[in-house]
Protein backbone atom coordinates (compact mmCIF):
# COMPACT_ATOMS: atom_id res chain seq x y z
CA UNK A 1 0.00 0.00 0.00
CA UNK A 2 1.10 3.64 -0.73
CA UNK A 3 1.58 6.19 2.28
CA UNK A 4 -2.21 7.95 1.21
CA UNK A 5 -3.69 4.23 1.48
CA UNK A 6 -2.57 4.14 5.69
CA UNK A 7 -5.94 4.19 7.75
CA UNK A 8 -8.42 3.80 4.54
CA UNK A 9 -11.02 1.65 5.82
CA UNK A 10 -12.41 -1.47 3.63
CA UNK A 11 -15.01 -3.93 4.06
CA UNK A 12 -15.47 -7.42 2.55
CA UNK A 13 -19.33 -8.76 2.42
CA UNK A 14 -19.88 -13.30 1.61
CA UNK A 15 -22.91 -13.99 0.95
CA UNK A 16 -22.93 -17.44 1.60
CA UNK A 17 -26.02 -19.77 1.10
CA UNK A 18 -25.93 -20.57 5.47
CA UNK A 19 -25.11 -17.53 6.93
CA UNK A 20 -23.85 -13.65 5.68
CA UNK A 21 -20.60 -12.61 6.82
CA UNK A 22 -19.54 -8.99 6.56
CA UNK A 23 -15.64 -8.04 7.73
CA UNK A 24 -14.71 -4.30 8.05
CA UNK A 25 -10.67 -3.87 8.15
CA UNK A 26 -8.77 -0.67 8.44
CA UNK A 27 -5.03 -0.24 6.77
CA UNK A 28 -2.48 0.82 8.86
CA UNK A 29 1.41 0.72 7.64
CA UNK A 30 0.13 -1.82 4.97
CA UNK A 31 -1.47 -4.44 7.17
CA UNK A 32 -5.21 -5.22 7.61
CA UNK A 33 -6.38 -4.65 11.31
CA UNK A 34 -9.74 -5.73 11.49
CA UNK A 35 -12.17 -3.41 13.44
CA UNK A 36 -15.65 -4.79 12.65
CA UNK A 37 -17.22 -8.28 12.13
CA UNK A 38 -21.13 -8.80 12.04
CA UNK A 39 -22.42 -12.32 11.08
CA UNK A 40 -26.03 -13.20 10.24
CA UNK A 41 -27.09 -16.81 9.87
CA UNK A 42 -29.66 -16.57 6.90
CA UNK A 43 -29.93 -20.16 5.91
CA UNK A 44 -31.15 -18.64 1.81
CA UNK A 45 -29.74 -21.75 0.34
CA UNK A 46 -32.62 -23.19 3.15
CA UNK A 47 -35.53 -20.78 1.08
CA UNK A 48 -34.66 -22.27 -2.62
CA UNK A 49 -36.73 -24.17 -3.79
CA UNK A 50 -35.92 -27.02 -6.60
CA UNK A 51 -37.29 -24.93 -9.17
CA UNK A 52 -34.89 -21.80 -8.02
CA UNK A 53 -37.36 -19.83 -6.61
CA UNK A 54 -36.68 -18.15 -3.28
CA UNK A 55 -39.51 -18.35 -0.79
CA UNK A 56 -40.58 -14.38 0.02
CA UNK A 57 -40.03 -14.98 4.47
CA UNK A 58 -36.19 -16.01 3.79
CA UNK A 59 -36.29 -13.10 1.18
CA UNK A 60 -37.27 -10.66 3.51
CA UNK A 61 -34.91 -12.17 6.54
CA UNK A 62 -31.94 -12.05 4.00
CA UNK A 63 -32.90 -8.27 2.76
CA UNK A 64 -33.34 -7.43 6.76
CA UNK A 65 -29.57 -8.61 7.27
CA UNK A 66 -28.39 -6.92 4.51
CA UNK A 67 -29.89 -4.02 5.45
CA UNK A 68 -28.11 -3.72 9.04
CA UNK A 69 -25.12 -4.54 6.92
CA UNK A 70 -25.93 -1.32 4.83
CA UNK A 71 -26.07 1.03 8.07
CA UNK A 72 -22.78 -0.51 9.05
CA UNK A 73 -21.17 0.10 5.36
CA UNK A 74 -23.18 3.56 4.89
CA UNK A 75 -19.80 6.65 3.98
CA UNK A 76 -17.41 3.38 2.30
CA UNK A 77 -16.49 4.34 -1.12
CA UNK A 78 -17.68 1.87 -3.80
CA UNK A 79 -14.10 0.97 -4.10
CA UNK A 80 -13.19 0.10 -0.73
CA UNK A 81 -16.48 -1.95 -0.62
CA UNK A 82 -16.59 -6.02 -2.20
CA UNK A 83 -20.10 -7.80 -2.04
CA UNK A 84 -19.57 -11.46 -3.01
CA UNK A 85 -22.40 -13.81 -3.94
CA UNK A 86 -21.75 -17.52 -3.79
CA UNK A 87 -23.43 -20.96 -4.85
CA UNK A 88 -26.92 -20.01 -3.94
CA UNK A 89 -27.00 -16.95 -5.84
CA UNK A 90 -25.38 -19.03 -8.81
CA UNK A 91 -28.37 -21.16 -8.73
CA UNK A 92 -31.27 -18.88 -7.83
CA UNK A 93 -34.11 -18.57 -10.54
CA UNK A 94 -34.68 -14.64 -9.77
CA UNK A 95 -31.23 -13.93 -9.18
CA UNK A 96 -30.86 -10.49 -10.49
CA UNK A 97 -34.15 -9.40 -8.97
CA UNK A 98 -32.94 -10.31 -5.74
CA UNK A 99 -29.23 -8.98 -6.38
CA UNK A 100 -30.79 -5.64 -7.10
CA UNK A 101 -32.88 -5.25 -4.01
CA UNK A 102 -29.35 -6.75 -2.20
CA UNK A 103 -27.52 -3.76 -3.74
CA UNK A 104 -29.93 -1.14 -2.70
CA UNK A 105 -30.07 -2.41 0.91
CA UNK A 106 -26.00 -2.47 0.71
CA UNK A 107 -25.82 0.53 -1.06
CA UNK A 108 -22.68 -1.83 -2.92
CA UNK A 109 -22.98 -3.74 -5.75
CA UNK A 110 -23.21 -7.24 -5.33
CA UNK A 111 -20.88 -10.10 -7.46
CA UNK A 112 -22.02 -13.37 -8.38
CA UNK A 113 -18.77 -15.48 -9.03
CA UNK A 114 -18.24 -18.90 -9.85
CA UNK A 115 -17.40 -22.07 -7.84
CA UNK A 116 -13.51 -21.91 -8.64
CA UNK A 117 -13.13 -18.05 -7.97
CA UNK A 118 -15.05 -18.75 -4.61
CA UNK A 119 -12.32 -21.69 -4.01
CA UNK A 120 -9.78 -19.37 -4.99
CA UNK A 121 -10.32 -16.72 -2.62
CA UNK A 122 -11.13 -19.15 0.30
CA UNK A 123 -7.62 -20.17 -0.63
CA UNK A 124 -6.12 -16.54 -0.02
CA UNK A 125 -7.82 -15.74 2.88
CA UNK A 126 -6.55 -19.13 4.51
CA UNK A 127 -2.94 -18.64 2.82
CA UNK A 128 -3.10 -15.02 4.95
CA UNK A 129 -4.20 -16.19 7.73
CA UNK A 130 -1.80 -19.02 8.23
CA UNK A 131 1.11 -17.66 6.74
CA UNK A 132 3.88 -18.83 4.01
CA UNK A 133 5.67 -21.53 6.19
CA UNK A 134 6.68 -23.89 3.15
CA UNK A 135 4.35 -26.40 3.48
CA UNK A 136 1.77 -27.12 0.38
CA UNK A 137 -1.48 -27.09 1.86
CA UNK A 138 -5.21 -29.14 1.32
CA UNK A 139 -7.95 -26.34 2.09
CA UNK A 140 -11.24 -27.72 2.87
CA UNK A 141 -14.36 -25.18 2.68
CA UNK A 142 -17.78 -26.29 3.80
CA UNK A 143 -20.16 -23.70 2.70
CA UNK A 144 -24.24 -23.95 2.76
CA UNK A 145 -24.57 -24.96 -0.80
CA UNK A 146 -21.16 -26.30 -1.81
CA UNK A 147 -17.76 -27.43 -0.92
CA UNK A 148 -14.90 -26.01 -2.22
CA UNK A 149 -11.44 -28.22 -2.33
CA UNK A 150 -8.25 -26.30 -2.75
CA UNK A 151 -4.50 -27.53 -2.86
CA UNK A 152 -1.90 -24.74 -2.90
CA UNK A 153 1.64 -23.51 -1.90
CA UNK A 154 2.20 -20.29 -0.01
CA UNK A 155 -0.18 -17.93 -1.67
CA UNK A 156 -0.67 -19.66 -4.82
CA UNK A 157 -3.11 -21.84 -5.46
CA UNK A 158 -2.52 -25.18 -7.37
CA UNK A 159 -5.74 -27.10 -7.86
CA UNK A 160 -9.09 -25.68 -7.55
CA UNK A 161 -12.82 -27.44 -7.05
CA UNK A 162 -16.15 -26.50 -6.57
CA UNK A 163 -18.33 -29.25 -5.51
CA UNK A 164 -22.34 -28.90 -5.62
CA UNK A 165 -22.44 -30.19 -1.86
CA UNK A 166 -22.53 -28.02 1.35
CA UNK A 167 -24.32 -28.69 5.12
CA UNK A 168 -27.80 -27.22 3.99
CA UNK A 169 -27.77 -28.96 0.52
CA UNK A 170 -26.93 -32.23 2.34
CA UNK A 171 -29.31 -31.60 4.86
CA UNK A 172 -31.91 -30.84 3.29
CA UNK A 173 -31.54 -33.81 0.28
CA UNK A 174 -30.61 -36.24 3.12
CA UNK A 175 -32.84 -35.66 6.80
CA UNK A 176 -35.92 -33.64 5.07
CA UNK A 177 -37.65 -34.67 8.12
CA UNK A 178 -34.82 -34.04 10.69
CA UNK A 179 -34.16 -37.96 11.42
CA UNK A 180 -30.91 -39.34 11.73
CA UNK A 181 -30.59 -43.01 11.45
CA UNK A 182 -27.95 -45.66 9.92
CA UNK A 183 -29.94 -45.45 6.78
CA UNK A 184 -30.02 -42.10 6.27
CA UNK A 185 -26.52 -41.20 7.00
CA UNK A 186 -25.56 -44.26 5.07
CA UNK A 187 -27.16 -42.25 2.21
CA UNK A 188 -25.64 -39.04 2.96
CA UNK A 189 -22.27 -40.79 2.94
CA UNK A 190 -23.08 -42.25 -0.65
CA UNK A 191 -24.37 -38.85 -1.65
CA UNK A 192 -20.86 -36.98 -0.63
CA UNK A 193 -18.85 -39.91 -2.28
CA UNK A 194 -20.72 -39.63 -5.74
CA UNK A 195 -19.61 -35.71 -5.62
CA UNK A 196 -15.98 -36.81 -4.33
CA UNK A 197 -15.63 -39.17 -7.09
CA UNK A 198 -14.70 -37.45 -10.03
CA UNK A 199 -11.83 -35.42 -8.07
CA UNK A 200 -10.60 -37.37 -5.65
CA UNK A 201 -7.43 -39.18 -7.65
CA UNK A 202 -6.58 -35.41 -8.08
CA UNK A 203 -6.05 -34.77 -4.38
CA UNK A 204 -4.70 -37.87 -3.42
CA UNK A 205 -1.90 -37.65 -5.52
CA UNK A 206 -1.31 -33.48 -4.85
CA UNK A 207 1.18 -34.88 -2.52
CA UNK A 208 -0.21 -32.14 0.25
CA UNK A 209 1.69 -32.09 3.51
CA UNK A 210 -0.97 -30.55 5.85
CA UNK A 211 -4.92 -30.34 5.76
CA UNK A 212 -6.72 -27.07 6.96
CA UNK A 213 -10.68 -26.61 7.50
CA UNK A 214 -12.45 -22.99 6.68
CA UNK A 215 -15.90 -22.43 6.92
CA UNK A 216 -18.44 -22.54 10.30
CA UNK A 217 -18.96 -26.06 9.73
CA UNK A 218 -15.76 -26.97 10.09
CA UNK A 219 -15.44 -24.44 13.38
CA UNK A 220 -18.63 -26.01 14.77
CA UNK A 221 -17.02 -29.47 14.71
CA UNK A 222 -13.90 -28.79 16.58
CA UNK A 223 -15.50 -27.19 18.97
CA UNK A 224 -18.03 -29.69 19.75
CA UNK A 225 -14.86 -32.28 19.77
CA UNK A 226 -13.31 -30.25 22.08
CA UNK A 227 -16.36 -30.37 24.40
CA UNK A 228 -16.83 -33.87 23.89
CA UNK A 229 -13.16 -34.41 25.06
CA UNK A 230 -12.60 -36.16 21.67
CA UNK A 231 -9.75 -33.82 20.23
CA UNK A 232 -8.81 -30.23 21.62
CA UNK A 233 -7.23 -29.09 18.78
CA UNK A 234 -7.37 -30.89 15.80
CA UNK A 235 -9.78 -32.88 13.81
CA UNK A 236 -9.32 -36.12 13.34
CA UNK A 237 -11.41 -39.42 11.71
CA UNK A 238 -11.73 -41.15 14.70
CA UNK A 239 -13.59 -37.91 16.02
CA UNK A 240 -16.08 -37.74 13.22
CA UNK A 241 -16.59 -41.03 13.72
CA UNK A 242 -17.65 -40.41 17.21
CA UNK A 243 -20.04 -37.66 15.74
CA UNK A 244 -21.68 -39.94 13.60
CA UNK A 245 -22.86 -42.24 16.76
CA UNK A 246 -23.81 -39.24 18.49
CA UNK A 247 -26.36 -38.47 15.87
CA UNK A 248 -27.64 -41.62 15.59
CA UNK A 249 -27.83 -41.64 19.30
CA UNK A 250 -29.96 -38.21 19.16
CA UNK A 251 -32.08 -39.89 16.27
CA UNK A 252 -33.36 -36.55 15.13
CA UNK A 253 -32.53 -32.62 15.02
CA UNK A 254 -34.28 -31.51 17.98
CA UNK A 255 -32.90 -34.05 20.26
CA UNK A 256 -29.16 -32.25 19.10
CA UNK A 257 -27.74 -31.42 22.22
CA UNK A 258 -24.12 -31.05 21.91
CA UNK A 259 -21.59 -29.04 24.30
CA UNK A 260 -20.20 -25.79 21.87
CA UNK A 261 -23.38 -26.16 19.40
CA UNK A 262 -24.87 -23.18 18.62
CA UNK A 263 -28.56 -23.14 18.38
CA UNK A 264 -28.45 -21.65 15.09
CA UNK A 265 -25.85 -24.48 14.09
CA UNK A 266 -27.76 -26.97 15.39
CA UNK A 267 -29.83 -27.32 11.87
CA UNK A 268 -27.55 -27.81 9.64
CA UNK A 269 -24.91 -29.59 11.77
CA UNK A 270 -25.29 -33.15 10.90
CA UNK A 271 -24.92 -32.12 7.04
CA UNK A 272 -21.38 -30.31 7.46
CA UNK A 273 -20.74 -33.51 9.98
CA UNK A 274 -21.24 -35.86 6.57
CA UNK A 275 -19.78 -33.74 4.71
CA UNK A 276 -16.79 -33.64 6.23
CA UNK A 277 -16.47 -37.29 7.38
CA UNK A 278 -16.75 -37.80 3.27
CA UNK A 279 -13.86 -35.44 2.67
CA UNK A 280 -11.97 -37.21 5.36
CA UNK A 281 -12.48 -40.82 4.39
CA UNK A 282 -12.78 -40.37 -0.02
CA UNK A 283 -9.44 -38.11 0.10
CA UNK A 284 -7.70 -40.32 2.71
CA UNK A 285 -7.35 -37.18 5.31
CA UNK A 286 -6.11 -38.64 9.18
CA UNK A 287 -6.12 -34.93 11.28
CA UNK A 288 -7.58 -31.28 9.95
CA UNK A 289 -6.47 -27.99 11.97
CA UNK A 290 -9.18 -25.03 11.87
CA UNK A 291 -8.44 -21.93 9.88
CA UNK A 292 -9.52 -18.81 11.53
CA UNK A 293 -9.42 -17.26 7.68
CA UNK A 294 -11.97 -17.98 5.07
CA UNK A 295 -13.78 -16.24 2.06
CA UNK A 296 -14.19 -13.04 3.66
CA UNK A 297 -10.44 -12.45 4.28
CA UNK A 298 -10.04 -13.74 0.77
CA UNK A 299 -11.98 -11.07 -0.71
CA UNK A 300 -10.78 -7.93 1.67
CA UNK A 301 -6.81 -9.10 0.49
CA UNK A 302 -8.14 -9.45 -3.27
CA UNK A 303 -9.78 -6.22 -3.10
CA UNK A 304 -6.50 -5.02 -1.53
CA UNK A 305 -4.61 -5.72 -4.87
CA UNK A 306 -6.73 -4.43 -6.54
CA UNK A 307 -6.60 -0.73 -4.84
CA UNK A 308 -2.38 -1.31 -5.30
CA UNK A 309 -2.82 -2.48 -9.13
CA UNK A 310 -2.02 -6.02 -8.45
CA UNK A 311 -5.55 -7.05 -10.10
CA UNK A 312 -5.53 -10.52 -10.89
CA UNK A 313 -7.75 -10.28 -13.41
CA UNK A 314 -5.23 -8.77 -15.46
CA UNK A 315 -3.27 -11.64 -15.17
CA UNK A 316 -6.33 -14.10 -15.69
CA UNK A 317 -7.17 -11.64 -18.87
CA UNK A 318 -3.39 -12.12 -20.09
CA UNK A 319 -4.02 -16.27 -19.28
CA UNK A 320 -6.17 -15.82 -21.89
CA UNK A 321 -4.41 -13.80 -24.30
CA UNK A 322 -1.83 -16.79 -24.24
CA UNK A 323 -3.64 -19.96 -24.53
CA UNK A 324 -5.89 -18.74 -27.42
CA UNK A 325 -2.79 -17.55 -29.35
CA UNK A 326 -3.87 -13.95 -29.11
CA UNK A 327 -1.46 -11.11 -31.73
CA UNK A 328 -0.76 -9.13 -28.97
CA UNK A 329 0.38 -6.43 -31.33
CA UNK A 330 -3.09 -6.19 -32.77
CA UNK A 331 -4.85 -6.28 -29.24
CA UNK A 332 -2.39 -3.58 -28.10
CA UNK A 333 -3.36 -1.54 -30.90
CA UNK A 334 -6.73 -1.52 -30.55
CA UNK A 335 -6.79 -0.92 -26.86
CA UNK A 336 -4.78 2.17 -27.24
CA UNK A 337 -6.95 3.58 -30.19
CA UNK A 338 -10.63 2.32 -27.91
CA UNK A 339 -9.12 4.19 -24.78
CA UNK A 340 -8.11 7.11 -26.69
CA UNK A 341 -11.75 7.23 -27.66
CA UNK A 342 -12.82 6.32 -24.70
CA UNK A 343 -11.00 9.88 -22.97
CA UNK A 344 -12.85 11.99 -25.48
CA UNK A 345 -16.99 10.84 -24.27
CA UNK A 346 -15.87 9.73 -20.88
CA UNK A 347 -17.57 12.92 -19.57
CA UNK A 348 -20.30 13.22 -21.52
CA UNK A 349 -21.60 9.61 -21.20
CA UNK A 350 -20.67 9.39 -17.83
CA UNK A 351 -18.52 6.60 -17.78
CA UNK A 352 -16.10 5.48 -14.84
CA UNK A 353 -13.31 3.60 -13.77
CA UNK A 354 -15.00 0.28 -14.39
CA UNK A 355 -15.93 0.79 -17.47
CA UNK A 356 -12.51 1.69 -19.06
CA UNK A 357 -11.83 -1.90 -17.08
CA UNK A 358 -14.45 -3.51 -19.19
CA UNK A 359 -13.32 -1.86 -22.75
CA UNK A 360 -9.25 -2.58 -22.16
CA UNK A 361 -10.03 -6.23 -21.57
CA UNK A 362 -12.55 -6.59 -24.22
CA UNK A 363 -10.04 -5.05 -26.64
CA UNK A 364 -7.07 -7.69 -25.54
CA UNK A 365 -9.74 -10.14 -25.83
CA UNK A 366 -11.99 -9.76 -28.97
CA UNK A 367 -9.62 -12.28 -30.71
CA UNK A 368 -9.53 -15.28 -28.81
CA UNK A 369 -12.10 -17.13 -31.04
CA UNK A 370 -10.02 -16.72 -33.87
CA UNK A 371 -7.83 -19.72 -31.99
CA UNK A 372 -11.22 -21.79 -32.48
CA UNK A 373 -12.02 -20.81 -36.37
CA UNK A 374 -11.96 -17.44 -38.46
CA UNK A 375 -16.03 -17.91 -39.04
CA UNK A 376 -17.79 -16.11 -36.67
CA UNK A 377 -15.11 -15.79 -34.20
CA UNK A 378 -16.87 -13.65 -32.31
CA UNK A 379 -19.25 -16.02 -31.42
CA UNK A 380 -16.91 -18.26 -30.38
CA UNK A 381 -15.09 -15.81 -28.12
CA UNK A 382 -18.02 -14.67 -26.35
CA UNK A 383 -19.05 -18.31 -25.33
CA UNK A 384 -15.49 -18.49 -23.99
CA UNK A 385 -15.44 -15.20 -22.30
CA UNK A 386 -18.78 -16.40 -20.79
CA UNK A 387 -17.89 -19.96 -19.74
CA UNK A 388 -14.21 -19.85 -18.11
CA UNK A 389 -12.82 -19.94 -15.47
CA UNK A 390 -11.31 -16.57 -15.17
CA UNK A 391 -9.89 -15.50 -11.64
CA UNK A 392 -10.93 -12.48 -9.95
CA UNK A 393 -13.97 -12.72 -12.68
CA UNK A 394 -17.44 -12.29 -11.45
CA UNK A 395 -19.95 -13.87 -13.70
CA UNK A 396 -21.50 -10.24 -14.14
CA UNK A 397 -17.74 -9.44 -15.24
CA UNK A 398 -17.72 -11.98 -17.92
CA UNK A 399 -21.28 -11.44 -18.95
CA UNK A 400 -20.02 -7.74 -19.74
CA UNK A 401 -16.47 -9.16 -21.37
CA UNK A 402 -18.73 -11.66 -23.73
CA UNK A 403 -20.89 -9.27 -24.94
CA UNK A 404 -18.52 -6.95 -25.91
CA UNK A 405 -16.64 -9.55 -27.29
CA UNK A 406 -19.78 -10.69 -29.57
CA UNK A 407 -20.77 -6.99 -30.36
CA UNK A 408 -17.34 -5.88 -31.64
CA UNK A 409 -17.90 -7.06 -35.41
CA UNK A 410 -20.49 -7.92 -37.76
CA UNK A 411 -24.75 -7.35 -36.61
CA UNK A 412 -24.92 -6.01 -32.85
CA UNK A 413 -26.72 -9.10 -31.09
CA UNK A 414 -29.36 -7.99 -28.76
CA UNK A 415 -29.59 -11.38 -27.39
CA UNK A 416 -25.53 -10.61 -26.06
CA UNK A 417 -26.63 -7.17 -24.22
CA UNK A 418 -29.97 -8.83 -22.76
CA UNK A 419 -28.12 -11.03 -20.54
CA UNK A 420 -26.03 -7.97 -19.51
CA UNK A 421 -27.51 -7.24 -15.81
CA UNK A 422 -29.20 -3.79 -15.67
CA UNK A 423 -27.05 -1.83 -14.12
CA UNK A 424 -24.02 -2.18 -16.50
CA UNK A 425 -25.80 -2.38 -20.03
CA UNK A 426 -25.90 1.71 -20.86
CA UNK A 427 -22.15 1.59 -20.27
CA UNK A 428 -21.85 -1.48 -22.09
CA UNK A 429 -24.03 -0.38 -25.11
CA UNK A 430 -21.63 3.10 -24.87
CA UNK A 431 -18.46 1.18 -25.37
CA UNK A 432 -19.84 -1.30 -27.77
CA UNK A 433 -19.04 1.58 -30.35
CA UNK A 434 -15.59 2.48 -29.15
CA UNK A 435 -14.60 -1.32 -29.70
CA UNK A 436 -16.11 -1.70 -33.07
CA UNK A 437 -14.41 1.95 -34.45
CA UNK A 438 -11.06 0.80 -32.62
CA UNK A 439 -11.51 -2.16 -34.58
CA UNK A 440 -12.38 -1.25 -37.92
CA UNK A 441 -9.51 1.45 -37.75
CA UNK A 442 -6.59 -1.56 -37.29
CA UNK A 443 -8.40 -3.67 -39.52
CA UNK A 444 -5.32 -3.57 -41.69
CA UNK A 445 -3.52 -5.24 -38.79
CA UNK A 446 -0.37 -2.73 -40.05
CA UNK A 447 1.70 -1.03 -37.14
CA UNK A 448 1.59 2.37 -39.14
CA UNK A 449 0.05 5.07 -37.02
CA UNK A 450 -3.53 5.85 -37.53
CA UNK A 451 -4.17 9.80 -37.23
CA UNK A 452 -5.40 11.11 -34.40
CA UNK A 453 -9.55 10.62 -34.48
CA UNK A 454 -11.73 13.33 -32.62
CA UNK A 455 -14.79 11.69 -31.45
CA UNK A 456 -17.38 13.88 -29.97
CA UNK A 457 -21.23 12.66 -28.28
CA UNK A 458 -24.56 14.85 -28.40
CA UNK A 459 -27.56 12.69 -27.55
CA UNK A 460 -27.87 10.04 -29.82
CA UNK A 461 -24.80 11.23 -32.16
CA UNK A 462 -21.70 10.29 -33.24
CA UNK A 463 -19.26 12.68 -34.39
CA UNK A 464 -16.15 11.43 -36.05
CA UNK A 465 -13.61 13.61 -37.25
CA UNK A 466 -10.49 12.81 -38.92
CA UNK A 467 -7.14 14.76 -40.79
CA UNK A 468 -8.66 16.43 -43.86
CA UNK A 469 -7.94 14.26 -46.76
CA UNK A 470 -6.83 11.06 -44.93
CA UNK A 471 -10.26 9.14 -45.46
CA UNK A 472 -9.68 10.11 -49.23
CA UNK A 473 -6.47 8.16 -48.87
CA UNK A 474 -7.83 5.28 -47.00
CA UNK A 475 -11.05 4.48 -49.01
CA UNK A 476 -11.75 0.65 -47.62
CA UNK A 477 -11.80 2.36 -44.33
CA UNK A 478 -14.08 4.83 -45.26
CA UNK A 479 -16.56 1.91 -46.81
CA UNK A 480 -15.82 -0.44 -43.72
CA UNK A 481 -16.63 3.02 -41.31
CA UNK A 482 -20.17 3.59 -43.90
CA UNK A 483 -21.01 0.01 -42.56
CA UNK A 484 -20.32 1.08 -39.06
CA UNK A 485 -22.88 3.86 -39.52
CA UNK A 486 -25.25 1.46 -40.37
CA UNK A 487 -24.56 -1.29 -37.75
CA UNK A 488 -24.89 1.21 -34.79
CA UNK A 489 -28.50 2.41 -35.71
CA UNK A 490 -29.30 -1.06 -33.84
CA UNK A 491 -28.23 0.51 -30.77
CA UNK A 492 -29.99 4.42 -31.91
CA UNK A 493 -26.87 5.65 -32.47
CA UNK A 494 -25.95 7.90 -35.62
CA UNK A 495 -22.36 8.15 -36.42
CA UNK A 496 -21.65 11.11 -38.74
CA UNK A 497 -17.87 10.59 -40.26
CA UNK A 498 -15.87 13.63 -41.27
């Protein structure tokens, strides 16, 4: 952190699918010193339905929580602020209704990101909070609606999973009716192995020297070990064992009465208990310590880089670049010309920070499905854009990067800017045309300078304004810009070329 960044306070919201964690951490001589932690159990993975539809009491419990949370953040700049969204929001039929009614409780905006950029910042905010002593490392998360499986050295993680199986998911598919008995934790067990399955080979031969739990299920069971006199400070198999019997023992959910269970624990308990057990037994683990860091911490040290220009999403966007082959000479070119443009309407069309984010990747990007085939490759690259795993990435992120991607060329596809969320499509329709006339300009793919374009906005116009006589000596740009003028009537736009 730079000397103006000392005492800036920042705050990290997880929105899991048990409970909602918020973390508010203040800078001081480049170090996070946490002053603030407020945790809600919500159970909204509990008020999904199998259809995706959230039931309207757990709405207005989660929208409650959020709203305390919102009092809390109220004076935060948006970019000292992160609002992560995890497996429940990934599977929730209304999910942008209810993300927008999260954001104005907030007063944030709120990211939806995928199952391997949740493991991945699980992994940092474990990796911080146990610190770089050598050893490579098997992180264990057990969230409401999934688990997440991480192996990694120091800060780097190595191998990433996202598993659709988490203490309310299990609970709820497993004890609908609260009962514990051989043959329903026999199926539980069965359940968790059929998810382990597929991975497991992976982690047994990540040659990891040390296993580490995150998440309040994995809390909630060393304490309760602890109180049982089973294992003060480790988990081990021969303790989850022990839980097992005790659940059978209790026979149902009510009868739960364990030392260290929390009453609001109590329902979900014997899921992250299965869970667990499963990990332990399908990936061959013996003894688990507790991490005091999880997501949260992930997500305030992410945000972190991001403030000192260490955004990983550059380096996922670069990834990219290099396995799809990208020309980097023509990307460069084009980004240079789309954020010259970009300076000259930034005012005018009120565009921010974020945006000239957006149009810089987009610009590196726009060429990846050429690696795929020449036809249509920007159909191919905004399926890519959409559906990888890109770190740091939410899936708002690369719903913005895809249809930019798919709008840079050819017939502007409405279908593209529909699934943009509402609150970034009129700055995503504004730099579709920036891409496309950076575009069109290097469509010679020559590194001969272009002149310098003035671009100027009024309403609905587009004024474009070059060197007098260099259209005349450039007339296949001049046609290719005539199509322009036609393309970008799809999005109202009239481009006037001079």
């Amino acid at each position: 952190m730079t000397a103006p960044d000392n005492g800036r306070t920042v705050a990290a919201v997880d929105l899991g699918s048990n409970s909602f964690h918020m973390v508010v951490a203040r800078l001081q001589h480049g170090e996070l010193r946490v002053v603030d932690r407020i945790k809600t159990m919500v159970r909204l993975g509990e008020g999904v339905d199998a259809r995706g539809r959230l039931d309207p009491a757990v709405r207005e419990r989660a929208l409650e929580a959020l709203d305390r949370f919102g009092q809390r953040l109220r004076g935060l700049p948006r970019g000292c602020v992160r609002v992560v969204g995890t497996n429940t929001l990934r599977i929730m039929r209304d999910a942008q209704g209810f993300q927008g009614a999260a954001e104005a409780a907030l007063g944030h905006a709120v990211e939806v990101v995928s199952g391997v950029e949740e493991a991945r910042l699980i992994y940092l905010g474990v990796a911080h909070s146990l610190g770089a002593d050598g050893q490579r490392r098997l992180v264990v998360d057990i969230g409401g609606g999934s688990t997440e499986l991480i192996v990694g050295e120091g800060m780097t993680p190595l191998y990433m999973d996202s598993l659709e199986m988490g203490c309310v998911r299990l609970e709820r598919q497993s004890f609908p009716k609260g009962r514990y008995t051989q043959r329903t934790l026999d199926r539980a067990a069965l359940r968790v192995a059929q998810e382990l399955e597929p991975v497991a080979r992976r982690y047994h031969t990540a040659h990891w020297e040390q296993a580490v739990g995150a998440s309040g299920s994995v809390r909630a069971v060393q304490t309760v070990l602890k109180g049982l006199d089973l294992s003060p400070d480790v988990i081990t198999l021969n303790g989850l064992l022990r839980l097992r019997e005790c659940l059978i023992r209790a026979g149902r959910v009510s009868n739960l009465q364990l030392p260290g269970l929390d009453a609001d624990r109590r329902p979900v308990f014997a899921g992250g208990v299965m869970v667990l057990l499963g990990v332990f037994q399908g990936l061959g683990i013996q003894r688990m310590v507790a991490s005091d860091g999880a997501m949260r911490e992930g997500v305030l040290h992410d945000l972190l880089g991001r403030m000192a220009s260490r955004d990983v999403r550059d380096q996922a966007v670069a990834a990219m670049m290099a396995r799809y082959h990208v020309d980097t000479d023509q990307a460069r070119r084009v980004a240079e010309t789309a954020h010259h443009l970009f300076q000259q309407v930034r005012r005018s069309w009120s565009l921010d920070d974020e945006a000239a984010l957006w149009l810089r990747w987009a610009a590196e990007t726009h060429e990846i499905g050429l690696d795929i085939a020449h036809g249509s490759y920007h159909r191919h690259g905004e399926y890519l854009a959409r559906h990888s795993d890109l770190s740091g990435f939410s899936s708002q992120d690369q719903t913005v990067l895809a249809a930019l991607i798919r709008c840079h060329r050819r017939k502007i596809s409405r279908k593209a800017l529909d699934a943009v969320p509402d609150n970034r499509r009129l700055r995503v329709e504004r730099l579709t045309p920036l891409l496309r006339l950076a575009a069109v300009l290097h469509r010679s793919r020559l590194d001969e300078p272009i002149p310098s374009a003035t671009l100027r906005v009024r309403d609905n116009r587009l004024d474009l304004q070059f060197p007098a006589g260099w259209l005349d000596a450039h007339p296949l740009t001049r046609a290719d810009l005539a199509e322009e003028s036609a393309a970008l009537k799809r999005l109202g736009l009239v481009l006037r070329v001079r």
